[in-house]
C-alpha atoms as a PDB file:
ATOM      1  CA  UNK A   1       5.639  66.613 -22.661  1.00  0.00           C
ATOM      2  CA  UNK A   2       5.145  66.914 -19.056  1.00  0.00           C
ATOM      3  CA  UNK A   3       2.138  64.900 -19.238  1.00  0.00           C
ATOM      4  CA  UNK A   4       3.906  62.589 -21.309  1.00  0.00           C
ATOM      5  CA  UNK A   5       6.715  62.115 -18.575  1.00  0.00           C
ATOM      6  CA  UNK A   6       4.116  61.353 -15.940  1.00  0.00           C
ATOM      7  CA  UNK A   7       2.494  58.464 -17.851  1.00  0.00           C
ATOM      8  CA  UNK A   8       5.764  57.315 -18.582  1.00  0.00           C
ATOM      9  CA  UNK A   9       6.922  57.028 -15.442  1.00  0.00           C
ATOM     10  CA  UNK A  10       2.767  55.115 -14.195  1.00  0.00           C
ATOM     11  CA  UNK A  11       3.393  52.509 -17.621  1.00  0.00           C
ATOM     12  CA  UNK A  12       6.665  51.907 -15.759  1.00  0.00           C
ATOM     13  CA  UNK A  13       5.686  51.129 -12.381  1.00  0.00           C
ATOM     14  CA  UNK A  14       2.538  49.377 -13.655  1.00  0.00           C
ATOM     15  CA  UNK A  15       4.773  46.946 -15.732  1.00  0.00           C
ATOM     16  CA  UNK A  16       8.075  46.864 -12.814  1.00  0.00           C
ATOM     17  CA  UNK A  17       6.652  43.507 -11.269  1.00  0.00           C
ATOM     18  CA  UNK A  18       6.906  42.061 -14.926  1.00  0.00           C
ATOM     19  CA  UNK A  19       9.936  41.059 -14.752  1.00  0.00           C
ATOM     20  CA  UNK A  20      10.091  39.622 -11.306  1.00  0.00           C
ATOM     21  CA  UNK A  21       7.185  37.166 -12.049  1.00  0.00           C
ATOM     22  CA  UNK A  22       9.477  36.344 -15.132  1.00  0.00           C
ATOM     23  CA  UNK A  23      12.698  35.774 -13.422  1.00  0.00           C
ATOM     24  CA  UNK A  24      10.356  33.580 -10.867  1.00  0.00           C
ATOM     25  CA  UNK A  25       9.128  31.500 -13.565  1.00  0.00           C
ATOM     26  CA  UNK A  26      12.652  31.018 -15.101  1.00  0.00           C
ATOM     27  CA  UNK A  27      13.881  29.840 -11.618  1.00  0.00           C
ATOM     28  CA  UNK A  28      10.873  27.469 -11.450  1.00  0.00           C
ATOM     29  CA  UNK A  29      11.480  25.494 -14.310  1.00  0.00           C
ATOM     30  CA  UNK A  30      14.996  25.784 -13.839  1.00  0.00           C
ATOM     31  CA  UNK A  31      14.864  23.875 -10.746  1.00  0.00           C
ATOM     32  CA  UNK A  32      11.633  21.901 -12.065  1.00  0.00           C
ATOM     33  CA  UNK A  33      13.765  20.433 -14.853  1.00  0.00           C
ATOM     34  CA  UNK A  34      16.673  19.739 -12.689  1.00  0.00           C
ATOM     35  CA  UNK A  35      14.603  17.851 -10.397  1.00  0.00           C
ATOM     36  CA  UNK A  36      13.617  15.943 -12.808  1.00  0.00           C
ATOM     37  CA  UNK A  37      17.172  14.883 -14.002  1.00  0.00           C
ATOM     38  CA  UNK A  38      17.954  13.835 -10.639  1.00  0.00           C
ATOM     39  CA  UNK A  39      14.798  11.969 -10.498  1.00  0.00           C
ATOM     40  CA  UNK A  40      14.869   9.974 -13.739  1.00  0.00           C
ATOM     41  CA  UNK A  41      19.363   9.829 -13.671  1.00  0.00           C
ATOM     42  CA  UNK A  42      19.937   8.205  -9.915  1.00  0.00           C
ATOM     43  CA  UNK A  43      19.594   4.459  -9.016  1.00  0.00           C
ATOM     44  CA  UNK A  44      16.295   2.869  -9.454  1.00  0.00           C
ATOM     45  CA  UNK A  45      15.173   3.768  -5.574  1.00  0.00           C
ATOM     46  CA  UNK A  46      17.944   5.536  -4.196  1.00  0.00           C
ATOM     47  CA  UNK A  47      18.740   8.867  -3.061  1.00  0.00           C
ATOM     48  CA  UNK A  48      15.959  11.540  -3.369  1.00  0.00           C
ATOM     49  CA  UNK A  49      13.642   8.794  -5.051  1.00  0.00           C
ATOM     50  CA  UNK A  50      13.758   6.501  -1.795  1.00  0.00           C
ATOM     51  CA  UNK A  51      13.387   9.445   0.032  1.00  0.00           C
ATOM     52  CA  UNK A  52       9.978  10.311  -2.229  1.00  0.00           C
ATOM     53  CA  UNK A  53       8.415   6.931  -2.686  1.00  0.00           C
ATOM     54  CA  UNK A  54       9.457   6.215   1.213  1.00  0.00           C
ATOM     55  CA  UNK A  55       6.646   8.912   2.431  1.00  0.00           C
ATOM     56  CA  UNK A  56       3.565   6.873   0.104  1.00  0.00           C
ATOM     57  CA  UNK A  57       5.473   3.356   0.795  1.00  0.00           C
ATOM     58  CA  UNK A  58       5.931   3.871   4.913  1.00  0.00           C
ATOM     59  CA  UNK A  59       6.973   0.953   7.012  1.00  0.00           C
ATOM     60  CA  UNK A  60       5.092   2.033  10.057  1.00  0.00           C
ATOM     61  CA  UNK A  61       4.981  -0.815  12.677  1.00  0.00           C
ATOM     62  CA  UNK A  62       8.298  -2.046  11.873  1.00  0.00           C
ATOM     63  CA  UNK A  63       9.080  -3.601  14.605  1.00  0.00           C
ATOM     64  CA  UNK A  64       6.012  -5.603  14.780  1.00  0.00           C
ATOM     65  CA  UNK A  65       6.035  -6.685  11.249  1.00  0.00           C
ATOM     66  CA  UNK A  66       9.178  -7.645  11.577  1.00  0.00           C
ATOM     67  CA  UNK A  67       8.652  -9.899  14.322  1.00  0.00           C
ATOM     68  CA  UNK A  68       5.477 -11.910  13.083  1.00  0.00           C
ATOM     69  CA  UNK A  69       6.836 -12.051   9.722  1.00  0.00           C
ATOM     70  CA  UNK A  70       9.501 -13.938  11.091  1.00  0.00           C
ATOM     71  CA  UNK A  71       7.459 -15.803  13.546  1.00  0.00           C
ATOM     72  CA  UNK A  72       5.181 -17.185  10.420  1.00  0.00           C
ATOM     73  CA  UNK A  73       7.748 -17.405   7.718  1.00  0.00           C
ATOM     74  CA  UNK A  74       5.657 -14.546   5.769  1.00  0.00           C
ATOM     75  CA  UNK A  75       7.960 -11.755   3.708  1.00  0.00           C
ATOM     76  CA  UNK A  76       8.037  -8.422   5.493  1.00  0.00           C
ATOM     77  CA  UNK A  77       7.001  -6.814   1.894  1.00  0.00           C
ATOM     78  CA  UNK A  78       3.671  -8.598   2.033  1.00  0.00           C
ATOM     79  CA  UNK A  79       2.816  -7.642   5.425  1.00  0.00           C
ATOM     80  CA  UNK A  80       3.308  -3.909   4.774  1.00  0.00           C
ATOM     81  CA  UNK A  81       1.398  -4.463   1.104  1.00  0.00           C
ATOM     82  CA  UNK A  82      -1.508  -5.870   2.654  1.00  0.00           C
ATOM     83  CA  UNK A  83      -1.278  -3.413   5.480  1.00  0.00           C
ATOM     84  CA  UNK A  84      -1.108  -0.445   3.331  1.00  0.00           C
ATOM     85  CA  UNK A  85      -3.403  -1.594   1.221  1.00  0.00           C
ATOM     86  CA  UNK A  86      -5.947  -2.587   3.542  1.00  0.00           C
ATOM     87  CA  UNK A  87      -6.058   0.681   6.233  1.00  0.00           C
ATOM     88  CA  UNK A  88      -3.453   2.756   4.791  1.00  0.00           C
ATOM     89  CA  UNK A  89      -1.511   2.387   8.388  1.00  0.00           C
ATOM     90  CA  UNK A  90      -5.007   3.165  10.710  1.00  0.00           C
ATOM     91  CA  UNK A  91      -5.250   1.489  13.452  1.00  0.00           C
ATOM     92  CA  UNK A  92      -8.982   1.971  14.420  1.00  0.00           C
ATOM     93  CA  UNK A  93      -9.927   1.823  11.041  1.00  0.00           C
ATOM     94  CA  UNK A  94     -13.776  -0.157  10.410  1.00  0.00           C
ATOM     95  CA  UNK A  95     -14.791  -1.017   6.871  1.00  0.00           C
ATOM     96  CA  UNK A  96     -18.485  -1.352   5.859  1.00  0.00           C
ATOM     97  CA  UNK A  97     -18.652  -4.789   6.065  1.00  0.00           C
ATOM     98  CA  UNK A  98     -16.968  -4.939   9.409  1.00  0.00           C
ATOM     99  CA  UNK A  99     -13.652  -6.016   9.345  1.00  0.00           C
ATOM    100  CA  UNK A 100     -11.164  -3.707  11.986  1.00  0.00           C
ATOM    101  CA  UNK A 101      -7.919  -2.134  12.295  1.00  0.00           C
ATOM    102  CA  UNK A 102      -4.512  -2.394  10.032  1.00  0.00           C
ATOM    103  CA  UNK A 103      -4.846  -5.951   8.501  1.00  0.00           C
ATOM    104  CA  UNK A 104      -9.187  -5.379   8.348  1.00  0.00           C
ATOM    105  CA  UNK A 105      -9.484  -9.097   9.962  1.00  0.00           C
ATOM    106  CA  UNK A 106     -13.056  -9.730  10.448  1.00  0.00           C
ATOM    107  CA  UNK A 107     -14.380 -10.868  14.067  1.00  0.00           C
ATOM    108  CA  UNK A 108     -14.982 -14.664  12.924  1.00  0.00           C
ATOM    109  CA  UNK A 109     -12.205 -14.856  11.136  1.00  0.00           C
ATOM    110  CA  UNK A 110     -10.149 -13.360  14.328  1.00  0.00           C
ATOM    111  CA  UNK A 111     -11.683 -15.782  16.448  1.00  0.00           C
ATOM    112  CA  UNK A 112     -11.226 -18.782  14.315  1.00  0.00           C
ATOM    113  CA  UNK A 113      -7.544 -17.708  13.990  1.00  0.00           C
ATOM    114  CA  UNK A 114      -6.985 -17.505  18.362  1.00  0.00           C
ATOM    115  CA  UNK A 115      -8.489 -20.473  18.712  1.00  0.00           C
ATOM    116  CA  UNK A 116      -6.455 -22.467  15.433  1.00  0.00           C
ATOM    117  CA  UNK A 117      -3.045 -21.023  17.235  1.00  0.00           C
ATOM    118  CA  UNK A 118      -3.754 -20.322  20.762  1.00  0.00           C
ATOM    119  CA  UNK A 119      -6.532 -23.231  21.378  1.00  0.00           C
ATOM    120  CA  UNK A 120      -9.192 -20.887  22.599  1.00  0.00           C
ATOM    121  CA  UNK A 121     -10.315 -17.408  22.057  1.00  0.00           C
ATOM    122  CA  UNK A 122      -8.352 -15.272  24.356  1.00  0.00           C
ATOM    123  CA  UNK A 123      -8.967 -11.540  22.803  1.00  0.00           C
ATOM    124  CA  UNK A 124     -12.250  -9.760  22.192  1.00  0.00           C
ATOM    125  CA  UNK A 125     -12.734  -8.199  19.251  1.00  0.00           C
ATOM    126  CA  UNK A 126     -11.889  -4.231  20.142  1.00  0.00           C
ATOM    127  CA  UNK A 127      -8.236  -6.190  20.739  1.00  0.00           C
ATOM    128  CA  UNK A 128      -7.864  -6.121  16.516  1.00  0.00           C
ATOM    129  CA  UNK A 129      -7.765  -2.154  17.419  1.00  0.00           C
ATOM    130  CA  UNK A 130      -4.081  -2.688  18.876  1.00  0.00           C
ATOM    131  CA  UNK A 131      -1.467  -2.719  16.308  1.00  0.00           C
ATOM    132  CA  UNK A 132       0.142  -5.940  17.927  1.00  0.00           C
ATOM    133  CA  UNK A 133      -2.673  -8.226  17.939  1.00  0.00           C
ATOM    134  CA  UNK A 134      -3.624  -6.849  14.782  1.00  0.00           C
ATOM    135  CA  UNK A 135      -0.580  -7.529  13.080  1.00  0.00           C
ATOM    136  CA  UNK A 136       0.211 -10.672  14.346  1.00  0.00           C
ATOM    137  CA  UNK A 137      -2.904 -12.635  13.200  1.00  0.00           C
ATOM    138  CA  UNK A 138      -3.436 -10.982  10.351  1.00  0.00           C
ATOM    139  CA  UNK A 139       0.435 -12.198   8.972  1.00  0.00           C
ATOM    140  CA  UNK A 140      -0.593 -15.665  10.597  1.00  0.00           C
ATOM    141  CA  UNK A 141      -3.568 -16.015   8.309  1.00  0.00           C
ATOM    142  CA  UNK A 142      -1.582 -14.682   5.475  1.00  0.00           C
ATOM    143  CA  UNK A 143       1.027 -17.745   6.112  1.00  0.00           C
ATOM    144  CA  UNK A 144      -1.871 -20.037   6.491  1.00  0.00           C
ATOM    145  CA  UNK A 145      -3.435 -18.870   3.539  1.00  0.00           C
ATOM    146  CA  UNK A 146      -0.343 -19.154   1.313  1.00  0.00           C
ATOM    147  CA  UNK A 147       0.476 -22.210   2.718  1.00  0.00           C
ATOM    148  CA  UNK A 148      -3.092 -23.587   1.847  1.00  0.00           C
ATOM    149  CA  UNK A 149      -2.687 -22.252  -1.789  1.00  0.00           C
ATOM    150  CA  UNK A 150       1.028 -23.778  -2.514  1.00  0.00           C
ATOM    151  CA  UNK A 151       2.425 -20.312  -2.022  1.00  0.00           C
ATOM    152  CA  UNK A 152       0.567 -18.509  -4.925  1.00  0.00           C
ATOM    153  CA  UNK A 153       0.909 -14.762  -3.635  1.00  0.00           C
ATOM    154  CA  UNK A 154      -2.069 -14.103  -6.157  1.00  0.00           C
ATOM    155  CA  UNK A 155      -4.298 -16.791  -5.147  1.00  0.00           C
ATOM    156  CA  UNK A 156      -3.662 -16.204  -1.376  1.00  0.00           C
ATOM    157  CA  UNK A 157      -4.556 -12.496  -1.661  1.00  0.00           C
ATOM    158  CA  UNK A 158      -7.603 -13.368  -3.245  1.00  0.00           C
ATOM    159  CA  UNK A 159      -8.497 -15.326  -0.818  1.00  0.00           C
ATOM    160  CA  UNK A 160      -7.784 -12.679   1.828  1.00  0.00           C
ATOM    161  CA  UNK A 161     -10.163 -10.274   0.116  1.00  0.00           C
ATOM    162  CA  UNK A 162     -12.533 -12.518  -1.380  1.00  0.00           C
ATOM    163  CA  UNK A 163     -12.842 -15.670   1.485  1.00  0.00           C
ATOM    164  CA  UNK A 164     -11.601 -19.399   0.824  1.00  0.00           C
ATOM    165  CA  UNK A 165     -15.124 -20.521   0.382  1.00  0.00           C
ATOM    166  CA  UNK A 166     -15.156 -18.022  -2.827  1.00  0.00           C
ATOM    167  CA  UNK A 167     -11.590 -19.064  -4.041  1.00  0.00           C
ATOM    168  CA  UNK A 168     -12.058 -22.485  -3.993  1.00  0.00           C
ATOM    169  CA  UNK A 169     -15.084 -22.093  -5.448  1.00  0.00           C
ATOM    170  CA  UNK A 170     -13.485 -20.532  -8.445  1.00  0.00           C
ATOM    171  CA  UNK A 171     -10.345 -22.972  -8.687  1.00  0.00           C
ATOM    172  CA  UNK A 172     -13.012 -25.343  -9.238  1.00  0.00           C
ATOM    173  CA  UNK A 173     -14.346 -24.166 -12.162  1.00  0.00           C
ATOM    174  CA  UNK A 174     -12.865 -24.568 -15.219  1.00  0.00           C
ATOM    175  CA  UNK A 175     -13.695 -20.643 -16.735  1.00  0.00           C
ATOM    176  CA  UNK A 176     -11.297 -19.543 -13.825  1.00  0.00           C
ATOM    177  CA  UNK A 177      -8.955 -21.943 -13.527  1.00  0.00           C
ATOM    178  CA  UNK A 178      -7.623 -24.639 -16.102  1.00  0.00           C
ATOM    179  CA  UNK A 179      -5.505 -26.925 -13.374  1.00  0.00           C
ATOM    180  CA  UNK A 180      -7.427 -26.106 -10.240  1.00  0.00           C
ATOM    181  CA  UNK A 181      -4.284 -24.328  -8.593  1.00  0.00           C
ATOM    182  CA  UNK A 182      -4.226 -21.313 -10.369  1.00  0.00           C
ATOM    183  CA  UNK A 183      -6.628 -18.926 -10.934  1.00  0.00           C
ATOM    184  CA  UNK A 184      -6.634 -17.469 -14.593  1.00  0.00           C
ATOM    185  CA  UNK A 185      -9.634 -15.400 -14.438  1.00  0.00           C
ATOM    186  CA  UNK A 186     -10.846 -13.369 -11.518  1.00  0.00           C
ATOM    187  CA  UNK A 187     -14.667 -12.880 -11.421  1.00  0.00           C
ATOM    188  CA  UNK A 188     -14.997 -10.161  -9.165  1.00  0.00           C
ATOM    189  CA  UNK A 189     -13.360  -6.786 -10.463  1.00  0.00           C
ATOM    190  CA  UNK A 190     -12.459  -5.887  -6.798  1.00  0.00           C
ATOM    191  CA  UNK A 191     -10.954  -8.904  -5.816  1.00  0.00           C
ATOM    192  CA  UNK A 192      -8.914  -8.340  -9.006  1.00  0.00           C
ATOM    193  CA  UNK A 193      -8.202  -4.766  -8.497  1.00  0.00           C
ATOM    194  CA  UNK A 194      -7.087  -5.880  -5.115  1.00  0.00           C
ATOM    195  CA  UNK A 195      -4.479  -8.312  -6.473  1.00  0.00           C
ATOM    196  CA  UNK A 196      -3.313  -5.996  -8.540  1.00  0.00           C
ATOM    197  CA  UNK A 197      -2.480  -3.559  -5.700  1.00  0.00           C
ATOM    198  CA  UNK A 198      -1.075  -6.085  -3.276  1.00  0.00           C
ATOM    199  CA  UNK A 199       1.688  -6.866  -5.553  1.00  0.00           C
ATOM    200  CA  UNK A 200       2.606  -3.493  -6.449  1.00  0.00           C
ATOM    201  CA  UNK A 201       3.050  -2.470  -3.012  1.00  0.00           C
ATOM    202  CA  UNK A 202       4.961  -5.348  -2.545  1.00  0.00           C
ATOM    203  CA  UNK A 203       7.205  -4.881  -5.008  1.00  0.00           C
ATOM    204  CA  UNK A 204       7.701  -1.460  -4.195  1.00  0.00           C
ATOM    205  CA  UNK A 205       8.490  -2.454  -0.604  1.00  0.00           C
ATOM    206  CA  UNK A 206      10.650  -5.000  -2.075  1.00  0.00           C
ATOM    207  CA  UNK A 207      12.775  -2.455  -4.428  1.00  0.00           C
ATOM    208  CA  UNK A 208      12.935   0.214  -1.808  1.00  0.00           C
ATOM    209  CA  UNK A 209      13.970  -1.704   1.129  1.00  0.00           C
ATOM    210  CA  UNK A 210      15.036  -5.091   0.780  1.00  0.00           C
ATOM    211  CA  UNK A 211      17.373  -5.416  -2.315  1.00  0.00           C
END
């Protein structure tokens, strides 16, 4: 009996944390499941959504994209897409191929752009590093690029990932596009990936912060 007692008393101790691990899983889907109401009940994007989706849909720069958005009639919600999309907010950020910083403009491109709206080429190319210079000519070959494809938001973003030369290429061709405004088929799986990601962001932007 005595022995009996002391194993008793070890199966007891050996099984006490049982039922704190228990009542810490209870609590966890308790509060799991009433996140989850609050999630999927409130508005659309308000509350503790906005307050989720806000932290992987930022608006870093906001005062800048504001400005040149407005300077070259471009929607705020494109700007932050493309930026997003493009660096994820980093300013120093260098693809592969070569194009730099938030809006990944390209050096050629850059310097075509100074000297279509300043006349010359006033910045080097370590300039596309600052956030202001950046951002400014990358949303002022955004407008110029809509404006050059009637305002097709699909059709201009290919054209920022893919080049003009490319586009126009494929507008002319009747297995991509049946009117030559409009492009129906995308050849390259990036460039269509790409699309595809601009205008989610941009609706999300849209949702969260300007309706």
């Amino acid at each position: 009996m005595k022995g009996w007692w002391r194993m008793s008393r070890v199966d007891k101790r050996k099984t006490k944390g049982h039922g704190c691990l228990g009542f810490t899983f209870t609590l966890t889907v308790l509060l799991a499941a009433l996140f989850v109401v609050l999630f999927f009940t409130t508005n659309l994007f308000g509350g503790i959504k906005k307050q989720i989706y806000g932290v992987f849909y930022p608006r870093n720069y906001s005062e800048q994209v504001s400005c040149y958005a407005a300077e070259f009639n471009v929607d705020e919600p494109l700007v932050y897409a493309v930026i997003r999309t493009e660096s994820g907010f980093r300013e120093d950020v260098e693809s592969y191929a070569g194009a730099i910083g938030l809006m990944q403009l390209m050096p050629s491109t850059f310097d075509w752009l100074q000297e279509k709206l300043e006349g010359d080429v006033i910045y080097t190319t370590d300039s596309l590093k600052t956030a202001d210079v950046n951002i400014r000519y990358g949303t002022y070959f955004l407008a110029l690029l809509l404006d050059r494809y009637d305002g097709n938001l699909s059709t201009a973003c290919a054209a920022y990932n893919a080049g003009t030369t490319t586009v126009d290429g494929w507008l002319g061709d009747t297995r991509y596009s049946a009117d030559g405004r409009t492009l129906s088929v995308i050849p390259y799986a990036e460039t269509e990936q790409y699309i595809r990601r601009i205008e989610k962001a941009e609706q999300m932007y849209r949702e969260l912060y300007y309706n």
